[in-house]
Structure formats: C-alpha cells, structure tokens
PDB file of N, CA and C in Angstrom:
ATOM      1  N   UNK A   1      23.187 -35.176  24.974  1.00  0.00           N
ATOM      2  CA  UNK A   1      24.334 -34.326  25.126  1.00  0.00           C
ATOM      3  C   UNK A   1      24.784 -34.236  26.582  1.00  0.00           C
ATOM      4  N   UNK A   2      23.867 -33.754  27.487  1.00  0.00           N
ATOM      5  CA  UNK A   2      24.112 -33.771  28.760  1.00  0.00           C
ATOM      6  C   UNK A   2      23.608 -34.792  29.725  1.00  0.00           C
ATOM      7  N   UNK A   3      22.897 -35.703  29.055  1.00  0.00           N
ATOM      8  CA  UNK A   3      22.555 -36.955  29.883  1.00  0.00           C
ATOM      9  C   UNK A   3      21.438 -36.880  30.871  1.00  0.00           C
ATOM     10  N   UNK A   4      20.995 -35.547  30.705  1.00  0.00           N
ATOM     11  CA  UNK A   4      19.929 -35.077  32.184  1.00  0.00           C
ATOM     12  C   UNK A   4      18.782 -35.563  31.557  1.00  0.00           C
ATOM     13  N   UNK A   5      17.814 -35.883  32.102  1.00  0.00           N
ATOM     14  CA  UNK A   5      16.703 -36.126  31.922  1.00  0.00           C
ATOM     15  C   UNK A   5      15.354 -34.707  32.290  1.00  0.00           C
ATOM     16  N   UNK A   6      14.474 -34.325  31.442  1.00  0.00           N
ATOM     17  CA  UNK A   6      13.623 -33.453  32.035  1.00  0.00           C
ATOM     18  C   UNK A   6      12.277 -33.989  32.861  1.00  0.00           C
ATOM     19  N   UNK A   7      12.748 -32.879  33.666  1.00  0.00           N
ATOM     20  CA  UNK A   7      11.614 -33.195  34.698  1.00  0.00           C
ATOM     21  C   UNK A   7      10.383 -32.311  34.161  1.00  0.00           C
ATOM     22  N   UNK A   8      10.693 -31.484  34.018  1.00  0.00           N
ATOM     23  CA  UNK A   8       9.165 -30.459  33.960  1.00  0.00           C
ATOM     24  C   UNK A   8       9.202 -29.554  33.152  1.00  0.00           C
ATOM     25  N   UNK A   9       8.391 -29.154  32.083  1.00  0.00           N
ATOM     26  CA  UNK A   9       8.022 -28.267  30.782  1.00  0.00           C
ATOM     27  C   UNK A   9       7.436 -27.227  31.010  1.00  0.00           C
ATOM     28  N   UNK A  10       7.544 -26.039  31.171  1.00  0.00           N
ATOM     29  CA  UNK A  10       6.585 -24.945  31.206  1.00  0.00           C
ATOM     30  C   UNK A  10       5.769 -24.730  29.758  1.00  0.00           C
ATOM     31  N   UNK A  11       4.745 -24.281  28.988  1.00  0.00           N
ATOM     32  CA  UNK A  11       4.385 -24.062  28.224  1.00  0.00           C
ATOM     33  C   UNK A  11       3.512 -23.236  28.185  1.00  0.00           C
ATOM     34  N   UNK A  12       2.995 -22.176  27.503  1.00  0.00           N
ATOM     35  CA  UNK A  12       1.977 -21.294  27.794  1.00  0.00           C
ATOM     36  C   UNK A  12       1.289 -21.505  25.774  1.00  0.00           C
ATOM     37  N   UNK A  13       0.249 -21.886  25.371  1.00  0.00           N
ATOM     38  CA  UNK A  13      -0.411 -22.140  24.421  1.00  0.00           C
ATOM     39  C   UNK A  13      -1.425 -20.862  24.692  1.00  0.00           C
ATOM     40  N   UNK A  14      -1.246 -20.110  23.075  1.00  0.00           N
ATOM     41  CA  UNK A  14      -1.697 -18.796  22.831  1.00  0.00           C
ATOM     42  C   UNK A  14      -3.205 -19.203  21.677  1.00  0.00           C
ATOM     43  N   UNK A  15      -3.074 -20.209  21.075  1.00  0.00           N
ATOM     44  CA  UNK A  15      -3.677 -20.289  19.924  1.00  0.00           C
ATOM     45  C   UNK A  15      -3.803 -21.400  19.168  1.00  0.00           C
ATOM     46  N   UNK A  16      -4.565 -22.411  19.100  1.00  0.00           N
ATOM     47  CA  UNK A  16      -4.665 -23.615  18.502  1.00  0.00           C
ATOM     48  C   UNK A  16      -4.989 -23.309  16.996  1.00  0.00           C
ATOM     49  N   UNK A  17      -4.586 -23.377  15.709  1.00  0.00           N
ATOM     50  CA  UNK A  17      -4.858 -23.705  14.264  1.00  0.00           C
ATOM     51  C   UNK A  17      -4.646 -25.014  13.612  1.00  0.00           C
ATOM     52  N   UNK A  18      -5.684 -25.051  12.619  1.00  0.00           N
ATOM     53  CA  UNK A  18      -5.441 -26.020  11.435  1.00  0.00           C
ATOM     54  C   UNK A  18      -4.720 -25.843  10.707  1.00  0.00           C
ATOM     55  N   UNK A  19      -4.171 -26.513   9.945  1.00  0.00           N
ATOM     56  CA  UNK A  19      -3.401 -25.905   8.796  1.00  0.00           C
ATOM     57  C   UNK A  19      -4.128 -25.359   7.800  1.00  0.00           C
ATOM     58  N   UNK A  20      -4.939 -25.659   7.620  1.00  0.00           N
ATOM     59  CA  UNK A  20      -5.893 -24.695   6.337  1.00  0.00           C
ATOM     60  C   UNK A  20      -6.299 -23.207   7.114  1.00  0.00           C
ATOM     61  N   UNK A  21      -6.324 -23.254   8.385  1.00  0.00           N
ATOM     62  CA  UNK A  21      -6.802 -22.082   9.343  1.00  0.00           C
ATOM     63  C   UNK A  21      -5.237 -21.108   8.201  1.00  0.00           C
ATOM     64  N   UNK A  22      -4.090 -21.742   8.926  1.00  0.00           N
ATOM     65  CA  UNK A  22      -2.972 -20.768   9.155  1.00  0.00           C
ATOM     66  C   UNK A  22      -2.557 -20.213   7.574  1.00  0.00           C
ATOM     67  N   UNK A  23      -3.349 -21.551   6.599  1.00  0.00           N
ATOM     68  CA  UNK A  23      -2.714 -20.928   5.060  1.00  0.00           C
ATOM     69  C   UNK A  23      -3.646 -19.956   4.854  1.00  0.00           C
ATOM     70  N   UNK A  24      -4.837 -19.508   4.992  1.00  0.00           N
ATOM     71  CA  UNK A  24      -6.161 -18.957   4.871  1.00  0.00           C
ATOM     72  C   UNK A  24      -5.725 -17.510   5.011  1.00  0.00           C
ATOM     73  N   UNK A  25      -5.571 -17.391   6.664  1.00  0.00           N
ATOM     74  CA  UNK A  25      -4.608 -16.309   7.237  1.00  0.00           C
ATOM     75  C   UNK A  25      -2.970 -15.743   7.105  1.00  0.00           C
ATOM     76  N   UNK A  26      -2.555 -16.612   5.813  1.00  0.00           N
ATOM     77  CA  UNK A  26      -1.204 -16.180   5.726  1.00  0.00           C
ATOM     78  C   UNK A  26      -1.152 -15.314   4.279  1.00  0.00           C
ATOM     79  N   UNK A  27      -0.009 -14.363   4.175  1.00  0.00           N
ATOM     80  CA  UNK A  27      -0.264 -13.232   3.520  1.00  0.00           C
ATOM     81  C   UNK A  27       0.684 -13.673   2.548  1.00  0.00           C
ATOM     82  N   UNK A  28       0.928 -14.160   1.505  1.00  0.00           N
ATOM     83  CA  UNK A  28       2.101 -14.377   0.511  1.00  0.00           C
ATOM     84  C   UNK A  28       2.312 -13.229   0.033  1.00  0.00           C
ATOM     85  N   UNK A  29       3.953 -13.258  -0.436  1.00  0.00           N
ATOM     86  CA  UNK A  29       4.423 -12.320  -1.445  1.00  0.00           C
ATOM     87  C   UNK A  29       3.717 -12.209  -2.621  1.00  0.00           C
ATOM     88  N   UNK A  30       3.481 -12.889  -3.246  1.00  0.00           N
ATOM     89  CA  UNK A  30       2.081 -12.657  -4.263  1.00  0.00           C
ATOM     90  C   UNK A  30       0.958 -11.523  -3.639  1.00  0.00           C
ATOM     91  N   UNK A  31       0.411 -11.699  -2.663  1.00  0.00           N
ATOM     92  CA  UNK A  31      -0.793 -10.743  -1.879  1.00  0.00           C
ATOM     93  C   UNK A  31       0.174  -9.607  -1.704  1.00  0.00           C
ATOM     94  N   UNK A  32       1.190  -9.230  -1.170  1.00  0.00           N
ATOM     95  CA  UNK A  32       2.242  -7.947  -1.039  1.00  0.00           C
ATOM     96  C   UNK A  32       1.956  -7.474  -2.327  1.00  0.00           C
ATOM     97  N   UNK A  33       2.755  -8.011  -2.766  1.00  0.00           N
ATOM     98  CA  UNK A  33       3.572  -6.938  -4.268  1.00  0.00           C
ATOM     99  C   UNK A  33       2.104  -6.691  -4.692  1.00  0.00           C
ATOM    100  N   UNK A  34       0.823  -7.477  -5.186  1.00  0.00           N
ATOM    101  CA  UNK A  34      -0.807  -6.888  -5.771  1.00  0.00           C
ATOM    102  C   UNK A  34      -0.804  -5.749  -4.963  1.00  0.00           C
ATOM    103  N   UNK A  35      -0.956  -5.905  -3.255  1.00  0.00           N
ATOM    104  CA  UNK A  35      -0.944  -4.427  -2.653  1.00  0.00           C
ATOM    105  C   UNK A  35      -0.237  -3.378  -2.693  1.00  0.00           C
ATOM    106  N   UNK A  36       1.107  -4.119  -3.085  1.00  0.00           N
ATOM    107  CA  UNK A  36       1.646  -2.739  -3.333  1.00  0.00           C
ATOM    108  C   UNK A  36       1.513  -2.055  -4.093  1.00  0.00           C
ATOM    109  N   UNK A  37       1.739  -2.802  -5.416  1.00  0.00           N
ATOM    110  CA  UNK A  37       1.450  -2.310  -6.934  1.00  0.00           C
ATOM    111  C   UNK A  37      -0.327  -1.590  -6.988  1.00  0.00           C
ATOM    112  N   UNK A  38      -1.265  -2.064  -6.195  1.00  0.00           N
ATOM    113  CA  UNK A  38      -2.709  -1.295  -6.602  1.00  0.00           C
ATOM    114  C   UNK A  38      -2.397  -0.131  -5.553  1.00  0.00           C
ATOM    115  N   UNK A  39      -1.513  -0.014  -4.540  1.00  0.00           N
ATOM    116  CA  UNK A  39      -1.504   1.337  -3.630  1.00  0.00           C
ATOM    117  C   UNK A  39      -0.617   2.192  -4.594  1.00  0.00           C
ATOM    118  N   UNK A  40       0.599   2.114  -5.196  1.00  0.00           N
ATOM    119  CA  UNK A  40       1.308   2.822  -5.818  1.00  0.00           C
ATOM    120  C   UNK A  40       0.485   3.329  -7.278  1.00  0.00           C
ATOM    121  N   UNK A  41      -0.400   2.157  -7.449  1.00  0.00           N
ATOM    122  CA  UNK A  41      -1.117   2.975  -8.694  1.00  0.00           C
ATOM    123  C   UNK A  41      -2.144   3.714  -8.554  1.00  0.00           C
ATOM    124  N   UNK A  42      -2.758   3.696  -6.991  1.00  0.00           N
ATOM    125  CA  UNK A  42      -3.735   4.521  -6.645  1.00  0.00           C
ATOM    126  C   UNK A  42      -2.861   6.184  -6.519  1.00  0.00           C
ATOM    127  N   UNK A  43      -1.779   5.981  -6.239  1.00  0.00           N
ATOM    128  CA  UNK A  43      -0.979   7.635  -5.764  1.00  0.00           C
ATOM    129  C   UNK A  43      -0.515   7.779  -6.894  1.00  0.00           C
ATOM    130  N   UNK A  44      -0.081   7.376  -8.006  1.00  0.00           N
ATOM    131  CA  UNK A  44       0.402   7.765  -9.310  1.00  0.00           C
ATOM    132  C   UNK A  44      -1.068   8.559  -9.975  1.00  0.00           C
ATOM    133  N   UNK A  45      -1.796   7.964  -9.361  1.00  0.00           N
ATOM    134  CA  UNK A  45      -3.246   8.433 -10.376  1.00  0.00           C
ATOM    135  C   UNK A  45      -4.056   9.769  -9.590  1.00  0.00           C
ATOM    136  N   UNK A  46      -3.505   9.635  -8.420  1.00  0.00           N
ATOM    137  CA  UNK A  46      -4.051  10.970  -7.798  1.00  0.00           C
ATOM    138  C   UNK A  46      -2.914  12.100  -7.950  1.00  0.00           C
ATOM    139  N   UNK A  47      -1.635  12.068  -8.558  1.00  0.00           N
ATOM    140  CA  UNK A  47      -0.603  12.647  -8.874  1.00  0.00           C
ATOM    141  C   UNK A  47      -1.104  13.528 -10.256  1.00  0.00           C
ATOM    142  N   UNK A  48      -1.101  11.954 -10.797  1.00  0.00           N
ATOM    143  CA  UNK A  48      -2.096  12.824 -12.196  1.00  0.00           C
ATOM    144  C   UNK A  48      -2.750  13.598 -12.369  1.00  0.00           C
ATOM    145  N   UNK A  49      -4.137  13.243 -11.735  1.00  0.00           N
ATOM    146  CA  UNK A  49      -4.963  14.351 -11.477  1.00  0.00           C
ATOM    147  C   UNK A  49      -4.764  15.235 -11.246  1.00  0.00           C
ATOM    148  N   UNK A  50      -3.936  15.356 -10.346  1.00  0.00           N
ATOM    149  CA  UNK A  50      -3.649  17.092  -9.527  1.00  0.00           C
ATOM    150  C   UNK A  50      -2.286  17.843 -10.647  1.00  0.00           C
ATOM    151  N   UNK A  51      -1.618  17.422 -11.233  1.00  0.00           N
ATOM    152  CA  UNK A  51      -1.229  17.688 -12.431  1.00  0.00           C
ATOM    153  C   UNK A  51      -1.949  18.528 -13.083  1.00  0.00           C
ATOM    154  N   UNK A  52      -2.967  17.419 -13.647  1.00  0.00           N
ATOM    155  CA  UNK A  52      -3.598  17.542 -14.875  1.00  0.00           C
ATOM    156  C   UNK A  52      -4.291  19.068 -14.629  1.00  0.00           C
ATOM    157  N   UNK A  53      -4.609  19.114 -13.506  1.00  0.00           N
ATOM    158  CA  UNK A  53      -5.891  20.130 -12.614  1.00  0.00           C
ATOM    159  C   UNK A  53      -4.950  21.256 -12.734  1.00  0.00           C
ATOM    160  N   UNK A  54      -3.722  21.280 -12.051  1.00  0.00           N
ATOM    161  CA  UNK A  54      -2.997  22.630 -12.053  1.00  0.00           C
ATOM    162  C   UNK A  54      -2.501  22.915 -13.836  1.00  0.00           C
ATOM    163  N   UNK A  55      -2.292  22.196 -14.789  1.00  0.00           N
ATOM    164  CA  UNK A  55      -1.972  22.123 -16.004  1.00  0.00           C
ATOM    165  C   UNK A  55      -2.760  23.168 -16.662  1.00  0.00           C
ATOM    166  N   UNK A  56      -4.300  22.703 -16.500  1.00  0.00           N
ATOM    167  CA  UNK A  56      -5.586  23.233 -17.403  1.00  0.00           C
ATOM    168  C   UNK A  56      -5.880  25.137 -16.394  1.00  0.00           C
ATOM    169  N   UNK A  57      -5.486  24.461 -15.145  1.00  0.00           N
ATOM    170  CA  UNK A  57      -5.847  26.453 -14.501  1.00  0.00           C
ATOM    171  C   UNK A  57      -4.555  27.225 -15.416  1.00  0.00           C
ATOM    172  N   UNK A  58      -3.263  26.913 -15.254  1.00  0.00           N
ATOM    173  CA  UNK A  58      -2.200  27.453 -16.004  1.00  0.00           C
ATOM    174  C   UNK A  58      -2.497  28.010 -17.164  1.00  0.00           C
ATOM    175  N   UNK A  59      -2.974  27.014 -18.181  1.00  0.00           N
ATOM    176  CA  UNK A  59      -3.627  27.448 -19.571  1.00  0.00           C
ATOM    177  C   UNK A  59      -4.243  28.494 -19.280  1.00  0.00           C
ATOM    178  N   UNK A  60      -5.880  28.454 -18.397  1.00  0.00           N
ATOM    179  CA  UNK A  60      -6.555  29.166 -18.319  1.00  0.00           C
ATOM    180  C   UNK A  60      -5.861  30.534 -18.421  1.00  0.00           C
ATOM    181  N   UNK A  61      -4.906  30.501 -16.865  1.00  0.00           N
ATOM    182  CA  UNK A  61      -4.350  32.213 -16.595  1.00  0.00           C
ATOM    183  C   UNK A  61      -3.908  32.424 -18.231  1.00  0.00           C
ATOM    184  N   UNK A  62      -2.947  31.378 -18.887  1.00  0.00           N
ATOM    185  CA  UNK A  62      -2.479  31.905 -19.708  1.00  0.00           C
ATOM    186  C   UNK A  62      -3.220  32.986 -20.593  1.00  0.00           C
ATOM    187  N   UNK A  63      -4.378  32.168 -21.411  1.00  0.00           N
ATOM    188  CA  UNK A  63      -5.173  32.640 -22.303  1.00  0.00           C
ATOM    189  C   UNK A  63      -5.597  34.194 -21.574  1.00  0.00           C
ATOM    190  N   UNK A  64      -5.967  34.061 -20.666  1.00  0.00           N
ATOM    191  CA  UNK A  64      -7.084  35.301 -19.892  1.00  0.00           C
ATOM    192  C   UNK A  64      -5.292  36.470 -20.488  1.00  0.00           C
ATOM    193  N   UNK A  65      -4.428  36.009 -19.577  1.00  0.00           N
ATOM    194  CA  UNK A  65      -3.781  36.910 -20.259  1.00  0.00           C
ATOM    195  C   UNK A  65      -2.975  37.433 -21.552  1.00  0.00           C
ATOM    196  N   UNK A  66      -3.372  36.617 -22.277  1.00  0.00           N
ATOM    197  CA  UNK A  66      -2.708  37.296 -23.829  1.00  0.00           C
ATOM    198  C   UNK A  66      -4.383  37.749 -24.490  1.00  0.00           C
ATOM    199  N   UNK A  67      -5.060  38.074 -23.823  1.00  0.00           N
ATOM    200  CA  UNK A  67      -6.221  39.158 -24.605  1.00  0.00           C
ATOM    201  C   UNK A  67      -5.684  40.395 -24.654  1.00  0.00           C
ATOM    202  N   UNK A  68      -5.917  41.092 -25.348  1.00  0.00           N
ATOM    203  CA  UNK A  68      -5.487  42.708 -25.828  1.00  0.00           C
ATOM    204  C   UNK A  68      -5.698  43.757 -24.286  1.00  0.00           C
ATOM    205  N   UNK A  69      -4.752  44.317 -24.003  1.00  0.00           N
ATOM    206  CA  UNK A  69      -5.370  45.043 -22.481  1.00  0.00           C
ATOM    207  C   UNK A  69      -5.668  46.136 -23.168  1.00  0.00           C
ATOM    208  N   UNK A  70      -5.018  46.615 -24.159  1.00  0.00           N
ATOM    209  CA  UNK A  70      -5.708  48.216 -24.437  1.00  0.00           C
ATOM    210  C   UNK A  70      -6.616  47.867 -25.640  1.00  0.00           C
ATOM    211  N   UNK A  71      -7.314  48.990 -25.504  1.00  0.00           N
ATOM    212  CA  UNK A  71      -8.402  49.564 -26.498  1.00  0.00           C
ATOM    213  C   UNK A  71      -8.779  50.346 -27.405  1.00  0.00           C
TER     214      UNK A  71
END
C-alpha cells in the first residue's frame, strides 16, 4: 500500500499455548448456560424452601388460633 518497508517490530509476548492448552481453558456457551441453569436452580430451590418454611409457621399461627379462647 505504502511501499515502506519495516524496519523494526516491537512485541511484548505474555503467554505461549498449545492449542489443546487454549481449548482445555476455553469456556463454551454450552459450559455458560449448564452454569447458569444449575445457579438459577440452586436460588429457585432455596426460594422454595423459605416459602415452604414461612407457609407451614402460617398454618401453625393459624391452627393455635382457631382453638376455643373461652371456657
């Protein structure tokens, strides 16, 4: 394009890999969405629980209070 010829390259090399190194260490969308989907089903299930937990005390108060107060 410009006809110049280079004289001199700077380069600074951070990290030499194989290619089996870099596929090993690479994270596919496949590996995402599993993480996402087992993190979102870990908080759906601790949702539950704490549901379920305030659900059964509710009952409880309920019952305690429809016993007869007078005597």
């Amino acid at each position: 394009m410009t006809h110049l010829d280079v004289v001199e390259v700077n380069v600074h090399v951070e990290d030499i890999k194989t290619k089996e190194e870099i596929e090993q260490e690479s994270e596919t969308v496949q590996d995402k969405v599993t993480s996402a989907g087992k993190t979102t089903g870990q908080y759906i299930s601790q949702q539950t629980n704490k549901a379920t937990q305030s659900i059964s005390e509710d009952v409880e108060n309920i019952q305690e209070n429809r016993e007869p107060r007078v005597e």
